[in-house]
Protein backbone atom coordinates (compact mmCIF):
# COMPACT_ATOMS: atom_id res chain seq x y z
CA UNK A 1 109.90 97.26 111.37
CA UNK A 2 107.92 94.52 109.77
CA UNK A 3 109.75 92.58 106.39
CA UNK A 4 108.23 93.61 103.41
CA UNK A 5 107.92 98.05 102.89
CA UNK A 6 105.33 99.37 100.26
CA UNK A 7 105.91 102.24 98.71
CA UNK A 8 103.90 104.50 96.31
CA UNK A 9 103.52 107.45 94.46
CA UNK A 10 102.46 109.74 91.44
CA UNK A 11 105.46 110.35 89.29
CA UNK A 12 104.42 113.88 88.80
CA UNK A 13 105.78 114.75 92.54
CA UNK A 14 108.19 112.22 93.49
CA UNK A 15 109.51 112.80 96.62
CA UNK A 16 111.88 109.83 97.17
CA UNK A 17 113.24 107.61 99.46
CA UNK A 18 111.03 107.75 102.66
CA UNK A 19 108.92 110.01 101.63
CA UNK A 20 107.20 107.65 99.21
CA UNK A 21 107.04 105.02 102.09
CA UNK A 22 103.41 103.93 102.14
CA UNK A 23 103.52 101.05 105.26
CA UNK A 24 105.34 98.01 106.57
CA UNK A 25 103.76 94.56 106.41
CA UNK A 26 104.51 90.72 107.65
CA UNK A 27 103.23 89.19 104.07
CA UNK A 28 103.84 90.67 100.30
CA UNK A 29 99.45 90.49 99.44
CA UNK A 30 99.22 92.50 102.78
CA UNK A 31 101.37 95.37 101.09
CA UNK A 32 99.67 94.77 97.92
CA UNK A 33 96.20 95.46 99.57
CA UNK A 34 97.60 98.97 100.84
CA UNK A 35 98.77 99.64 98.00
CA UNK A 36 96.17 99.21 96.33
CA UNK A 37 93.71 101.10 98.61
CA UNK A 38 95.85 104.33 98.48
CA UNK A 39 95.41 103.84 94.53
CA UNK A 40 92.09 103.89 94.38
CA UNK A 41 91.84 106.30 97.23
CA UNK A 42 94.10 108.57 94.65
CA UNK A 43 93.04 107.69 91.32
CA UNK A 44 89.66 105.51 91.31
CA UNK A 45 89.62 105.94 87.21
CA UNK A 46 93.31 104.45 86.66
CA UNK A 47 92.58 100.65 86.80
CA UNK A 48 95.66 100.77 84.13
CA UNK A 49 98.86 102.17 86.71
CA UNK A 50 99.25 104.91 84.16
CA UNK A 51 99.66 107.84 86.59
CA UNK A 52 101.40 106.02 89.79
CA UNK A 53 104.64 103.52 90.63
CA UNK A 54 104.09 101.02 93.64
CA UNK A 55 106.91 98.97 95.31
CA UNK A 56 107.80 96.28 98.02
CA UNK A 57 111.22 96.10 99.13
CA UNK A 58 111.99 92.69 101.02
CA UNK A 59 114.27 94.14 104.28
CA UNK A 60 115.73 90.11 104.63
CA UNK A 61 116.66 89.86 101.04
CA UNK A 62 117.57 93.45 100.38
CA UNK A 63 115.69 93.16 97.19
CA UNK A 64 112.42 94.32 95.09
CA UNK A 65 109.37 92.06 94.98
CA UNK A 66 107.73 94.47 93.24
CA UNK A 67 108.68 96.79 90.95
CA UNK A 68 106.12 98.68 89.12
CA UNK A 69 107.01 102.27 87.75
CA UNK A 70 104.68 104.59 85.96
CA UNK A 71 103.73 104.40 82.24
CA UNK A 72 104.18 107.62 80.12
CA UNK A 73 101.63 108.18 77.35
């Protein structure tokens, strides 16, 4: 398994844990870029996040990079 983990999903169905795990990259913009894809693949309107959550965990740290959960209305 590669450092940095993306995950991602639509807060109306959260599944958790590893079922929300999106892919495994070597750089932070690489998991950004997936992320990102699977976004617009999902939601090509939503340029504002207010339907979906992203994260990167850092395996090495044991931390969030990226912590982005959805906005409610």
């Amino acid at each position: 398994m590669k450092r940095y983990l993306a995950f991602y999903g639509n807060y109306y169905y959260p599944n958790g844990g590893m079922y929300d795990f999106l892919i495994d990259c070597d750089t932070i913009e690489e998991c950004e870029k997936a992320i990102q894809l699977k976004h617009k693949e999902r939601w090509s309107s939503d340029t504002s996040w207010e339907w979906d959550w992203k994260q990167i965990w850092d395996s090495e740290k044991r931390e969030f990079i990226v912590n982005i959960p959805f906005r409610e209305s």
